[in-house]
PDB file of N, CA and C in Angstrom:
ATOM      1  N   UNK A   1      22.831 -38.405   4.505  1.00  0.00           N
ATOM      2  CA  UNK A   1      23.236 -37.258   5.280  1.00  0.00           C
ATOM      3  C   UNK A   1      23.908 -37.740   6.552  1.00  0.00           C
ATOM      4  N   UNK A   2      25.035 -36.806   7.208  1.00  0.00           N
ATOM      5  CA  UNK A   2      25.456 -37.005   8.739  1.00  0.00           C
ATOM      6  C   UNK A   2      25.789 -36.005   9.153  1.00  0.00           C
ATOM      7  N   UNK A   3      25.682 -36.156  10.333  1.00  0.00           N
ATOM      8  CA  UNK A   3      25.697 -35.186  11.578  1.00  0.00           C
ATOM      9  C   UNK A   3      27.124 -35.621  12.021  1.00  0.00           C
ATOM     10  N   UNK A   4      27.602 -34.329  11.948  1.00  0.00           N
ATOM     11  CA  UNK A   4      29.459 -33.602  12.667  1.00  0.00           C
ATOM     12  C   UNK A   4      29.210 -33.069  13.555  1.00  0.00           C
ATOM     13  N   UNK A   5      29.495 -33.536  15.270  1.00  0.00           N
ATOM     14  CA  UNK A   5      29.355 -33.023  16.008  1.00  0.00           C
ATOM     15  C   UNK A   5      31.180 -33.270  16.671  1.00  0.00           C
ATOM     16  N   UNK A   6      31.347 -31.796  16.779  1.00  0.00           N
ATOM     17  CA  UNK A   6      33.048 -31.530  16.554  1.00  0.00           C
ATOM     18  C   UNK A   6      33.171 -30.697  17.831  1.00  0.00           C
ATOM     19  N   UNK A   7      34.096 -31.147  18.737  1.00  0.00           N
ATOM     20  CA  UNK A   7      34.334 -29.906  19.882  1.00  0.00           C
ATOM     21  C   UNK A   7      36.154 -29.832  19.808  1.00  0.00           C
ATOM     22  N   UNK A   8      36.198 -28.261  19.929  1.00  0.00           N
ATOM     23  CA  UNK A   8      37.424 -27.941  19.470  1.00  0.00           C
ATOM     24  C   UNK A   8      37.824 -26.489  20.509  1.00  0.00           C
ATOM     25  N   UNK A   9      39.049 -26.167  20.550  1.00  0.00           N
ATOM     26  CA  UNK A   9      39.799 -24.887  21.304  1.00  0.00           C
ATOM     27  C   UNK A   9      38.816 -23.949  20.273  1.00  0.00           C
ATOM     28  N   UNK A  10      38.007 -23.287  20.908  1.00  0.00           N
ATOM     29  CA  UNK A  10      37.662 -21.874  21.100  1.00  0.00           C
ATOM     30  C   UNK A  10      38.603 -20.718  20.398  1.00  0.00           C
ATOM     31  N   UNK A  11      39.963 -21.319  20.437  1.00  0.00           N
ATOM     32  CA  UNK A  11      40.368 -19.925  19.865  1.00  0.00           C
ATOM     33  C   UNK A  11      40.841 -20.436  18.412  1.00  0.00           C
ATOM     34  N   UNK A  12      40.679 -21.739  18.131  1.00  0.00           N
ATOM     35  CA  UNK A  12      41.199 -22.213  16.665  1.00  0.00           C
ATOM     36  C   UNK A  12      39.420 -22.203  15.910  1.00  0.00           C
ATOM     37  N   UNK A  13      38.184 -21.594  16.972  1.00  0.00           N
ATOM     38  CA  UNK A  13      36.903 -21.413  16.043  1.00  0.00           C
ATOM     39  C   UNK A  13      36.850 -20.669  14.513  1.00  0.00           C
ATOM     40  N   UNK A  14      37.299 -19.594  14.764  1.00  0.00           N
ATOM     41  CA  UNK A  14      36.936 -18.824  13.909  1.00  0.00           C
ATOM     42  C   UNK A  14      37.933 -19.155  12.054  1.00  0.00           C
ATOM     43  N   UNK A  15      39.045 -19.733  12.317  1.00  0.00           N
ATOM     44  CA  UNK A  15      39.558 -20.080  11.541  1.00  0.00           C
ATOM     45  C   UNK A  15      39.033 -21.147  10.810  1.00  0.00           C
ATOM     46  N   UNK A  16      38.518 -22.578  11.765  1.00  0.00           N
ATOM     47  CA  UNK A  16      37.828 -23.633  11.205  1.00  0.00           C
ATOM     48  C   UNK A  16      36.326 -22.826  10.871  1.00  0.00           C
ATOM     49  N   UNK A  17      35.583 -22.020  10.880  1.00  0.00           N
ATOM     50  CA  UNK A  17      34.415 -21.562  10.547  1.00  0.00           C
ATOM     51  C   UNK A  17      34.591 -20.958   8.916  1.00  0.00           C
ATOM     52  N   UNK A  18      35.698 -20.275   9.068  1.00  0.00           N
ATOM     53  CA  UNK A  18      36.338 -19.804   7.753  1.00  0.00           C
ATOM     54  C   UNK A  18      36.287 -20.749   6.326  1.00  0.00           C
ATOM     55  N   UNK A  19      37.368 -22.282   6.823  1.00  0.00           N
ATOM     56  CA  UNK A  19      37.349 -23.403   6.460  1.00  0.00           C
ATOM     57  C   UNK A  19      36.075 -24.345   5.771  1.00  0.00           C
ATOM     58  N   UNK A  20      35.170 -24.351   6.855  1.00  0.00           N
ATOM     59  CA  UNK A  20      34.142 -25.238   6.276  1.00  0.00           C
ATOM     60  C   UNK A  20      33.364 -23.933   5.503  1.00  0.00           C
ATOM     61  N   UNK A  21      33.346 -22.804   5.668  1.00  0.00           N
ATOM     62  CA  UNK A  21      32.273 -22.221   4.749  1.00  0.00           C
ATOM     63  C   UNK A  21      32.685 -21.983   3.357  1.00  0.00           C
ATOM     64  N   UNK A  22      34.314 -22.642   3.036  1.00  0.00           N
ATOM     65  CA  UNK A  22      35.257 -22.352   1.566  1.00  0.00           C
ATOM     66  C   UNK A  22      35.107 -23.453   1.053  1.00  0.00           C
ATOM     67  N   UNK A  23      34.656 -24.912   2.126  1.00  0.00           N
ATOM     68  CA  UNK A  23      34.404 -25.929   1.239  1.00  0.00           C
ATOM     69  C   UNK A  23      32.626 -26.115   0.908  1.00  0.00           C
ATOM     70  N   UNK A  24      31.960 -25.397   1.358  1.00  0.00           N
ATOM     71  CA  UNK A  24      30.701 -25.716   1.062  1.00  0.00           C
ATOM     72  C   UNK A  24      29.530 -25.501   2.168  1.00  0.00           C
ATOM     73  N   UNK A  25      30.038 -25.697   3.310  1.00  0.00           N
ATOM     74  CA  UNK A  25      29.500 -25.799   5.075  1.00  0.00           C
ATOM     75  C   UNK A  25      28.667 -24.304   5.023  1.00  0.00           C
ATOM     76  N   UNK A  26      27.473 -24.046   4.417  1.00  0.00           N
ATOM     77  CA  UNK A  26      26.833 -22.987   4.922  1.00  0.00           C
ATOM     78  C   UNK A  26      25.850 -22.519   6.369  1.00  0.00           C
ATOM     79  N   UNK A  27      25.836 -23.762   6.567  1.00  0.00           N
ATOM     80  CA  UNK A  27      25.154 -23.293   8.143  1.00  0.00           C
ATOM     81  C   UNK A  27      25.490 -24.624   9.032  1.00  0.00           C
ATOM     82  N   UNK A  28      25.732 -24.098  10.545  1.00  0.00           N
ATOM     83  CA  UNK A  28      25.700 -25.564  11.645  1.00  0.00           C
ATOM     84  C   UNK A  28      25.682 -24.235  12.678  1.00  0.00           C
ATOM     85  N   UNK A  29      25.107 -25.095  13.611  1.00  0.00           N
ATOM     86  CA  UNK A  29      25.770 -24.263  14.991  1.00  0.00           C
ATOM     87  C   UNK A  29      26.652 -24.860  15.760  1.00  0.00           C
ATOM     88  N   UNK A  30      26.639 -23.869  16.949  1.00  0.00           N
ATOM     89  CA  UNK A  30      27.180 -24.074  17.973  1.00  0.00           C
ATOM     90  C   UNK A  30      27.422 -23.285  19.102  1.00  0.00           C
ATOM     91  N   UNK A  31      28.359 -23.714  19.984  1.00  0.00           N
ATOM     92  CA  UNK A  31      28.106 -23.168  21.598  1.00  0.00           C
ATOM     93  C   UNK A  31      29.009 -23.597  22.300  1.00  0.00           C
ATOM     94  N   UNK A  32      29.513 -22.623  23.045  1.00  0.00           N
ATOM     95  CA  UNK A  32      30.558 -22.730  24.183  1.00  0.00           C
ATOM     96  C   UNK A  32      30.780 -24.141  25.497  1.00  0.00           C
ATOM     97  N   UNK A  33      31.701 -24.907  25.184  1.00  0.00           N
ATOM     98  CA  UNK A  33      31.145 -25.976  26.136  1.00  0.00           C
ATOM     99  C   UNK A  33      32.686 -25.868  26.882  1.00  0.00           C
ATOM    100  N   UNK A  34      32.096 -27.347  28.339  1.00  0.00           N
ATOM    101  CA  UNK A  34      33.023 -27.363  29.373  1.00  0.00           C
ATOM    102  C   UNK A  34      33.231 -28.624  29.495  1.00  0.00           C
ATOM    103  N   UNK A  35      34.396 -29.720  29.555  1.00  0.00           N
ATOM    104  CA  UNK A  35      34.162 -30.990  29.991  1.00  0.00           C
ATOM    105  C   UNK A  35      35.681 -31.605  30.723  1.00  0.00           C
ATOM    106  N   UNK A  36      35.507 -32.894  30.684  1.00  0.00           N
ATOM    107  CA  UNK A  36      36.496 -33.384  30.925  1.00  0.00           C
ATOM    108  C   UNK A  36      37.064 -34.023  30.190  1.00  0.00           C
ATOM    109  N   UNK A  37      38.562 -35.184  30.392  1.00  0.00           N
ATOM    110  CA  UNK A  37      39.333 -35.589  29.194  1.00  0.00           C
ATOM    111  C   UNK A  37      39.867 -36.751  30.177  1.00  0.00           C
ATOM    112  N   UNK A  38      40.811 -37.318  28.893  1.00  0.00           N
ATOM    113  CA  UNK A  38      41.539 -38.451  29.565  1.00  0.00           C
ATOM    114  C   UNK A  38      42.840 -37.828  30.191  1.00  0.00           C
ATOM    115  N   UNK A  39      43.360 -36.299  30.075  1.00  0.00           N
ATOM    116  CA  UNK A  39      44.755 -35.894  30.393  1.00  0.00           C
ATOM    117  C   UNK A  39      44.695 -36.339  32.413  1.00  0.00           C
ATOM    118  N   UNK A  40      45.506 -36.845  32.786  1.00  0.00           N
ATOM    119  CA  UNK A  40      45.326 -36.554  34.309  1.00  0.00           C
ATOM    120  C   UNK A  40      46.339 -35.576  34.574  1.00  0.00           C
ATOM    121  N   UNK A  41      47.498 -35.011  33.971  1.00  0.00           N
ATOM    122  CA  UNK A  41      48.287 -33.934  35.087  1.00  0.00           C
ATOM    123  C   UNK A  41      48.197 -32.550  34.064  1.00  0.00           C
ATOM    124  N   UNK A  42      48.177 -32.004  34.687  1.00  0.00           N
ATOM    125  CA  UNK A  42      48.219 -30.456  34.708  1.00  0.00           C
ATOM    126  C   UNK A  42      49.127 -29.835  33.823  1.00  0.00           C
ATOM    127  N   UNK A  43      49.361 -28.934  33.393  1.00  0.00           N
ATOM    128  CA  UNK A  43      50.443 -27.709  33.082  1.00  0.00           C
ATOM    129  C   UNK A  43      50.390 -26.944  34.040  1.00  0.00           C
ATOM    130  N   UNK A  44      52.176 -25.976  33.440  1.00  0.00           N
ATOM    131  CA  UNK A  44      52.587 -25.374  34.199  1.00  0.00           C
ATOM    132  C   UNK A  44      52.858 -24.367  32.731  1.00  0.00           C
ATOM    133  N   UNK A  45      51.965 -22.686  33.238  1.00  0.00           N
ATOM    134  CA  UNK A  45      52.524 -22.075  32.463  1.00  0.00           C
ATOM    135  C   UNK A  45      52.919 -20.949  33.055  1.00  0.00           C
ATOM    136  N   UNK A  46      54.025 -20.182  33.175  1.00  0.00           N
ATOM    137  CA  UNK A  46      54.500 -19.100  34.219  1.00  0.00           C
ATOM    138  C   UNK A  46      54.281 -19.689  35.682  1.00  0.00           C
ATOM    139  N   UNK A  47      54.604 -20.531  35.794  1.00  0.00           N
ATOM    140  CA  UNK A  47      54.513 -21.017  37.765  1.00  0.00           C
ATOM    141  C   UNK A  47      52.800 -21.423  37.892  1.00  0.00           C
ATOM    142  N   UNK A  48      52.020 -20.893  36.859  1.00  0.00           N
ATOM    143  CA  UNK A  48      50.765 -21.283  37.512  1.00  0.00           C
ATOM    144  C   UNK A  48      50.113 -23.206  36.779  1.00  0.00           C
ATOM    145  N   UNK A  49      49.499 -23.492  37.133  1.00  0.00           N
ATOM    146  CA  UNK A  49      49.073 -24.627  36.964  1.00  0.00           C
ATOM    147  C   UNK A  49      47.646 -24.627  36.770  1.00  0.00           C
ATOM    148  N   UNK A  50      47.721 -25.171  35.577  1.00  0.00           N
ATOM    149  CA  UNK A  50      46.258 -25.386  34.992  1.00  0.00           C
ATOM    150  C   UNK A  50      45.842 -26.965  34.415  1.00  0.00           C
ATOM    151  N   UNK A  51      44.661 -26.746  34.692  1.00  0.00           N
ATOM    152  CA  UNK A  51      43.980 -28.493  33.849  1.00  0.00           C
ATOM    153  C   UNK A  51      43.884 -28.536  32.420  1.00  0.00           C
ATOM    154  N   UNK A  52      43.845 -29.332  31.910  1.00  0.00           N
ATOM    155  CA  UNK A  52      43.553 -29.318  30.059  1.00  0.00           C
ATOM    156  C   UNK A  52      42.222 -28.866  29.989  1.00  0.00           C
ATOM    157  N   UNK A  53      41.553 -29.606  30.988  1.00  0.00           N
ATOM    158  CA  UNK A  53      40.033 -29.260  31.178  1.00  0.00           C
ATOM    159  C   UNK A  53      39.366 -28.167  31.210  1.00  0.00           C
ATOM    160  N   UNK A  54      40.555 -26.968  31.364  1.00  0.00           N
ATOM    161  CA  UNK A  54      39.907 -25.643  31.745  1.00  0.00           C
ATOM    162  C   UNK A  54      39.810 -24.754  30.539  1.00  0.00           C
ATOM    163  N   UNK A  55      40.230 -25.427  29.226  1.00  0.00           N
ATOM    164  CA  UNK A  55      40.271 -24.682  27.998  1.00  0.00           C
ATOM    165  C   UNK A  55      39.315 -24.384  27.761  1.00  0.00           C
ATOM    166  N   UNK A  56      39.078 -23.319  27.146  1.00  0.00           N
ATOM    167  CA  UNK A  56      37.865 -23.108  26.902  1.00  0.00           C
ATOM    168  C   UNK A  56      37.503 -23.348  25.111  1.00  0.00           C
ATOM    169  N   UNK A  57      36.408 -24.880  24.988  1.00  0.00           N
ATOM    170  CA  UNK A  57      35.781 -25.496  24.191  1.00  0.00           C
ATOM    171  C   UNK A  57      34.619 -24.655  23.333  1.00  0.00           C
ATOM    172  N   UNK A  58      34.253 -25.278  21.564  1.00  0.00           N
ATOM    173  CA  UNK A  58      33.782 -25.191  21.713  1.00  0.00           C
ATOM    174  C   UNK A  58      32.714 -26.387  20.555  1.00  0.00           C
ATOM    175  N   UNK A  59      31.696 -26.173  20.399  1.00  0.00           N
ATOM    176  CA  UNK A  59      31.185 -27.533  19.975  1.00  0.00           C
ATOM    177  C   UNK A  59      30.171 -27.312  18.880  1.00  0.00           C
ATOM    178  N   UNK A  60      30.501 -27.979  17.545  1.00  0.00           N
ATOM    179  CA  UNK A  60      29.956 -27.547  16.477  1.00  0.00           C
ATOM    180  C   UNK A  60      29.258 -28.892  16.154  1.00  0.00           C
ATOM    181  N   UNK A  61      27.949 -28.388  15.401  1.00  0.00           N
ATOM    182  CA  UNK A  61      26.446 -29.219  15.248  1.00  0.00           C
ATOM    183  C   UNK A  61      26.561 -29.311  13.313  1.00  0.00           C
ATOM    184  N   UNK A  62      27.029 -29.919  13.148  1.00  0.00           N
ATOM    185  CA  UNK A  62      27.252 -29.843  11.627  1.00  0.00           C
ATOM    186  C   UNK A  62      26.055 -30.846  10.841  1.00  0.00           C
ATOM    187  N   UNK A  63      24.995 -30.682   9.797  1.00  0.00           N
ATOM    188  CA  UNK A  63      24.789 -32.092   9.077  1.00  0.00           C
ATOM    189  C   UNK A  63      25.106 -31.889   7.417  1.00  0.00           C
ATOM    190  N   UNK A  64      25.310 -32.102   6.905  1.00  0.00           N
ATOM    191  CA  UNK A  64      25.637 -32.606   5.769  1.00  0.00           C
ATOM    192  C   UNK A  64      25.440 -33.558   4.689  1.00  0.00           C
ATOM    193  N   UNK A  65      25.997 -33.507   3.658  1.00  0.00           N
ATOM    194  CA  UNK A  65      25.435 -34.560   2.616  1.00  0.00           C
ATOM    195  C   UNK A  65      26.471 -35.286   2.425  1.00  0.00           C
ATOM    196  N   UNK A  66      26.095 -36.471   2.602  1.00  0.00           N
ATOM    197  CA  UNK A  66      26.995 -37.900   2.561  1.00  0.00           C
ATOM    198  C   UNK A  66      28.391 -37.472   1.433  1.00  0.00           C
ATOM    199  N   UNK A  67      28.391 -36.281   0.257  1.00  0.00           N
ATOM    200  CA  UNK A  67      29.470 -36.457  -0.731  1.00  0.00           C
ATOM    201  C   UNK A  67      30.258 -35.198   0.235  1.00  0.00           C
ATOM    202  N   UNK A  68      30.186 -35.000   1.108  1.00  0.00           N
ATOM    203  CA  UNK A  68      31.347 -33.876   1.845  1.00  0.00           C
ATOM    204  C   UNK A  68      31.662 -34.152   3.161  1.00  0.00           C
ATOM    205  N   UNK A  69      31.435 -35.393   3.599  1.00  0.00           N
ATOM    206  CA  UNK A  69      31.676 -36.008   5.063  1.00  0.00           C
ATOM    207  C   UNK A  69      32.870 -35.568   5.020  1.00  0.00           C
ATOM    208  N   UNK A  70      33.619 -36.717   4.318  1.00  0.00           N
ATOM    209  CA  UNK A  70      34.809 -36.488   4.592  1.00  0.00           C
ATOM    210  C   UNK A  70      36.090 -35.436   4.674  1.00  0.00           C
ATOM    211  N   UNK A  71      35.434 -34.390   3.540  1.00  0.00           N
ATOM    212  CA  UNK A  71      36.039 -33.511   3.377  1.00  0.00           C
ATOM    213  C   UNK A  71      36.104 -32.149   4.544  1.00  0.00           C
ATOM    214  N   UNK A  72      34.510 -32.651   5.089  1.00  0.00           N
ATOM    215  CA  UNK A  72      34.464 -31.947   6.198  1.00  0.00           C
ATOM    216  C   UNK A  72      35.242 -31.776   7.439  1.00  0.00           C
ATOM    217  N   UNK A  73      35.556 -33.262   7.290  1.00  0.00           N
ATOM    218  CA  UNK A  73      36.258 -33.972   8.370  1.00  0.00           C
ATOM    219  C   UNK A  73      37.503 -33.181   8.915  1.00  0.00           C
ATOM    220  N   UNK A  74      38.226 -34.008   6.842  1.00  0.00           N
ATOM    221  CA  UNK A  74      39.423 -33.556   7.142  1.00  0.00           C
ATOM    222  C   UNK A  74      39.790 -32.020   7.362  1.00  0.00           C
ATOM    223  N   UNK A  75      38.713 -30.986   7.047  1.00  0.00           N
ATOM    224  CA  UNK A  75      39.166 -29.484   7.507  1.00  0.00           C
ATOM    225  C   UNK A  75      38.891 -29.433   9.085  1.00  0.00           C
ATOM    226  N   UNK A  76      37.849 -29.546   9.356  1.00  0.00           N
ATOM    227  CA  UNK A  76      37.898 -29.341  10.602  1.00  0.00           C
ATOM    228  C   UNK A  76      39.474 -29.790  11.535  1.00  0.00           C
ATOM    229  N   UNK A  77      39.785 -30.507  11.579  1.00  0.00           N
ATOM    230  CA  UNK A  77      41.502 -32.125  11.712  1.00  0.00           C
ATOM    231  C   UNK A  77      42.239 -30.675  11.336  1.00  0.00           C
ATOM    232  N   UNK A  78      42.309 -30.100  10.064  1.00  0.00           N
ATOM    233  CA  UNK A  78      43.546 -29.701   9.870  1.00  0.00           C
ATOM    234  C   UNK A  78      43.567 -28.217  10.514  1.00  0.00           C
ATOM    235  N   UNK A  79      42.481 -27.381  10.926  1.00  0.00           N
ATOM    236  CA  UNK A  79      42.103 -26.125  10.991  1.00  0.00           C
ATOM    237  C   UNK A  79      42.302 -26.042  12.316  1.00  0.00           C
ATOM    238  N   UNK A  80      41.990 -27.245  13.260  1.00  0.00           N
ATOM    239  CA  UNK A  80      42.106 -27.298  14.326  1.00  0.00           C
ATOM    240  C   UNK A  80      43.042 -27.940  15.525  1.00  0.00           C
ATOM    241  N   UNK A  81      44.037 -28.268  14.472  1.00  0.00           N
ATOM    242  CA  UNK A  81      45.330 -29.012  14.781  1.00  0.00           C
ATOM    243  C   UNK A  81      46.061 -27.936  15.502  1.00  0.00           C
ATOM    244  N   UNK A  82      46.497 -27.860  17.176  1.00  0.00           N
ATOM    245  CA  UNK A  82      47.364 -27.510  17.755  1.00  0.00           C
ATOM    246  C   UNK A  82      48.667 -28.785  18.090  1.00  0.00           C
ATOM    247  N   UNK A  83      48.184 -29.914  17.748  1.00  0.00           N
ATOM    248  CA  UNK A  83      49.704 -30.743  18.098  1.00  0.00           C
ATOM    249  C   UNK A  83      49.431 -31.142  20.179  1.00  0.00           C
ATOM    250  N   UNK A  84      48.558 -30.320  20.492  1.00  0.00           N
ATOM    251  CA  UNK A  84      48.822 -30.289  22.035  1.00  0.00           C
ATOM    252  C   UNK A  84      47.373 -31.416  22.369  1.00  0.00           C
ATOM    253  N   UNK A  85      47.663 -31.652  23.620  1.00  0.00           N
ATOM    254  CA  UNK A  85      46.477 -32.271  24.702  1.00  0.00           C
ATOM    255  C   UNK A  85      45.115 -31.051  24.662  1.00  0.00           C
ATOM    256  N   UNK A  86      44.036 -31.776  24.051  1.00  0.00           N
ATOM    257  CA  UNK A  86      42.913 -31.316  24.342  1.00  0.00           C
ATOM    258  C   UNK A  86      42.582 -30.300  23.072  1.00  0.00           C
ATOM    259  N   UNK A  87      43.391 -31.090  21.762  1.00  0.00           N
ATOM    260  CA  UNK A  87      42.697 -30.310  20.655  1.00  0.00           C
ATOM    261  C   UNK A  87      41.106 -30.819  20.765  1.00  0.00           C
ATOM    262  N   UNK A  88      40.407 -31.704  20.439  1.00  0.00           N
ATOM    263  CA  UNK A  88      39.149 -31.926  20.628  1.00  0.00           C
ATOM    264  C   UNK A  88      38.794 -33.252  19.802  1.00  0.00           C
ATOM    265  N   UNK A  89      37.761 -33.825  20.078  1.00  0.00           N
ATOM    266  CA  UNK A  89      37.288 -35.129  19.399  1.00  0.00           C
ATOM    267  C   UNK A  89      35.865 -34.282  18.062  1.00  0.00           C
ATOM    268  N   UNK A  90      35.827 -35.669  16.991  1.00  0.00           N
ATOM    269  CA  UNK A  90      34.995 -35.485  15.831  1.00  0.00           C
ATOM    270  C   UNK A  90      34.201 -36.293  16.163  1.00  0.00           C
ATOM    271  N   UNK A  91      32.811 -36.452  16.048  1.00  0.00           N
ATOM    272  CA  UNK A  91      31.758 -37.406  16.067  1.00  0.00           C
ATOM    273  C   UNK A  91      30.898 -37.836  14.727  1.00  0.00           C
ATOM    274  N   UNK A  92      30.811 -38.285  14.309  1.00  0.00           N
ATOM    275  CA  UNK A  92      29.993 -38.648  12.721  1.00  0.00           C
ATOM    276  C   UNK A  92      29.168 -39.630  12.856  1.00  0.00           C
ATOM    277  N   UNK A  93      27.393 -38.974  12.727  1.00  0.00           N
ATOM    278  CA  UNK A  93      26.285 -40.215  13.047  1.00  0.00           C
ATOM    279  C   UNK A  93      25.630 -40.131  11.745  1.00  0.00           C
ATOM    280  N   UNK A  94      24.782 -40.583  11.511  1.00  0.00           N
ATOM    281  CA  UNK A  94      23.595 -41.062  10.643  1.00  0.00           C
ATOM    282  C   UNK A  94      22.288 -40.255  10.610  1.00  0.00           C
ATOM    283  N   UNK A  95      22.077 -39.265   9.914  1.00  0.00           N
ATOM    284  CA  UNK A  95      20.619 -38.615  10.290  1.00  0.00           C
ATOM    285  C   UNK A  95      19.960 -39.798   8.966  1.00  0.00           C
ATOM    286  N   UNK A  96      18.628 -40.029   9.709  1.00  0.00           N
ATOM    287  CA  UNK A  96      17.492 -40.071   8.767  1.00  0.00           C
ATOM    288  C   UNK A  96      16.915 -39.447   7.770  1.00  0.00           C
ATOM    289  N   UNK A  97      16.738 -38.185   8.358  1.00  0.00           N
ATOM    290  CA  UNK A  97      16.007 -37.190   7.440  1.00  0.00           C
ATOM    291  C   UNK A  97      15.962 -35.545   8.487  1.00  0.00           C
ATOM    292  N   UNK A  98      15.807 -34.658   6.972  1.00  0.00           N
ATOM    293  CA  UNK A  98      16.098 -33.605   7.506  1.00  0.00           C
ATOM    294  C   UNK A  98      14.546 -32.718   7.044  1.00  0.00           C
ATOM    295  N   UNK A  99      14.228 -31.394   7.453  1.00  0.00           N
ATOM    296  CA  UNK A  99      13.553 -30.974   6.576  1.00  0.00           C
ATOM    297  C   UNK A  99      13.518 -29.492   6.882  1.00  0.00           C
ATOM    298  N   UNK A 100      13.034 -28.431   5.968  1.00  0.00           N
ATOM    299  CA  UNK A 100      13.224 -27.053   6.076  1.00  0.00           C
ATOM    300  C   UNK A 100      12.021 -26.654   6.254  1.00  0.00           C
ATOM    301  N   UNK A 101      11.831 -25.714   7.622  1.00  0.00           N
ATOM    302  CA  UNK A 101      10.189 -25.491   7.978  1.00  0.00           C
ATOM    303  C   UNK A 101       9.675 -24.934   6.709  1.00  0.00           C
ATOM    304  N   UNK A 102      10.335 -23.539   6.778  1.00  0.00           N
ATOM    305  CA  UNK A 102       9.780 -22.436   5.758  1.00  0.00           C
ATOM    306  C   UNK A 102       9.131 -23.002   4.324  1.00  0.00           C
ATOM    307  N   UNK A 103       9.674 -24.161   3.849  1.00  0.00           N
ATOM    308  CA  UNK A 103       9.820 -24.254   2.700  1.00  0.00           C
ATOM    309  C   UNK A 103       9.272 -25.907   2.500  1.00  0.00           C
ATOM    310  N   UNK A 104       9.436 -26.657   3.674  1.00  0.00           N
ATOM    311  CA  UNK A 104       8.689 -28.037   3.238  1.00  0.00           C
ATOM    312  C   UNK A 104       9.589 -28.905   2.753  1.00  0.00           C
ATOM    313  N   UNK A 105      10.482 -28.343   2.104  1.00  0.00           N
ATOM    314  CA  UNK A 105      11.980 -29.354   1.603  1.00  0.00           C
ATOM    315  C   UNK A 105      12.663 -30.646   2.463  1.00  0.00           C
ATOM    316  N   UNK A 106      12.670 -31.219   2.228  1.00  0.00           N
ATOM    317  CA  UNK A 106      13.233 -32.311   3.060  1.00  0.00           C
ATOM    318  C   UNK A 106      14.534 -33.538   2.504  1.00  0.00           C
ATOM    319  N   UNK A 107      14.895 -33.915   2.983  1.00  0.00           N
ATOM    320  CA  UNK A 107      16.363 -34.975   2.667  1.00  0.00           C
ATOM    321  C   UNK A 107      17.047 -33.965   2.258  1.00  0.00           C
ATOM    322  N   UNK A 108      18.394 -34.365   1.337  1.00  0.00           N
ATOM    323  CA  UNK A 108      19.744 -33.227   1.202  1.00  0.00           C
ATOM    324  C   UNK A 108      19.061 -32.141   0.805  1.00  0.00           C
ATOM    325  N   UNK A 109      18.016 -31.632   0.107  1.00  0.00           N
ATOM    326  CA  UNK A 109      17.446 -29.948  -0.731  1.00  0.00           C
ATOM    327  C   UNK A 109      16.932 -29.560   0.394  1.00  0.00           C
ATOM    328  N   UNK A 110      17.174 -29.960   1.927  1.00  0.00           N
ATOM    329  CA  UNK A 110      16.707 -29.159   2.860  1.00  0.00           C
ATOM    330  C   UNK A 110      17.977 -28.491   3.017  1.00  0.00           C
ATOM    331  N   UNK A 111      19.101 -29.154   3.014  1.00  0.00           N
ATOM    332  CA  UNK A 111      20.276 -28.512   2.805  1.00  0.00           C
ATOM    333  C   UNK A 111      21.349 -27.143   2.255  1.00  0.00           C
ATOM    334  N   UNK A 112      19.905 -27.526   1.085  1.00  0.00           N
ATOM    335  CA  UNK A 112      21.001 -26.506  -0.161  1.00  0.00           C
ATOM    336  C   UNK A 112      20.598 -24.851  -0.031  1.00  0.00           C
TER     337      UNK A 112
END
C-alpha cells in the first residue's frame, strides 16, 4: 500500500475528485491548505499584483494499493495540469498497514 499526499489549485479539485473515483479511488480526504513555493516574483493580473502563494490550495490524503499507484498518479498530473506556476507537488510514501475499525479488516481488504 501507499499514501498520495497531493496538493493542488482548489479550483482544478473537483474535476481531479471526479478522476480518481472513475479509476477506482473510493475514499481519501482532504482540506484547504496555505503555503509557500519556490516562485519569487509576483503576477500582474488587471494592474493588481499577486503571489503564487496566495492560490488557494488544496491537499489530498490518498492510500492505496500498490497495483494503482501509478495510475493514480498519473490522473491526478493530468486532471490537475494548468501549465502555470503553482500547479502543486505529489508525494508517494510507504504505509505499513492499514485497518478498518468497524470491521477489523486490515492490509489492502481494509481498502476495498
Amino acid at each position: 500500500m501507499k499514501k498520495i499526499e497531493a496538493i493542488i489549485r482548489k479550483s482544478e479539485f473537483d474535476e481531479t475528485k471526479k478522476a480518481l473515483h472513475d479509476i477506482g479511488v473510493t475514499f481519501f480526504s482532504y482540506w484547504d491548505v496555505t503555503g509557500v513555493g519556490n516562485e519569487k516574483q509576483g503576477h500582474v493580473y488587471r494592474g493588481v499584483s499577486y503571489s503564487t502563494a496566495d492560490i488557494q490550495r488544496r491537499f489530498l490524503s490518498i492510500v492505496v494499493m500498490d497495483s494503482i499507484v501509478e495510475k493514480a498518479v498519473e490522473t491526478i498530473c493530468s486532471t490537475a495540469y494548468t501549465g502555470d506556476v503553482g500547479d502543486g507537488k505529489i508525494f508517494v510514501s510507504p504505509i505499513d498497514e492499514a485497518y478498518r475499525i468497524r470491521t477489523k479488516e486490515n492490509g489492502e481488504d481494509s481498502l476495498k
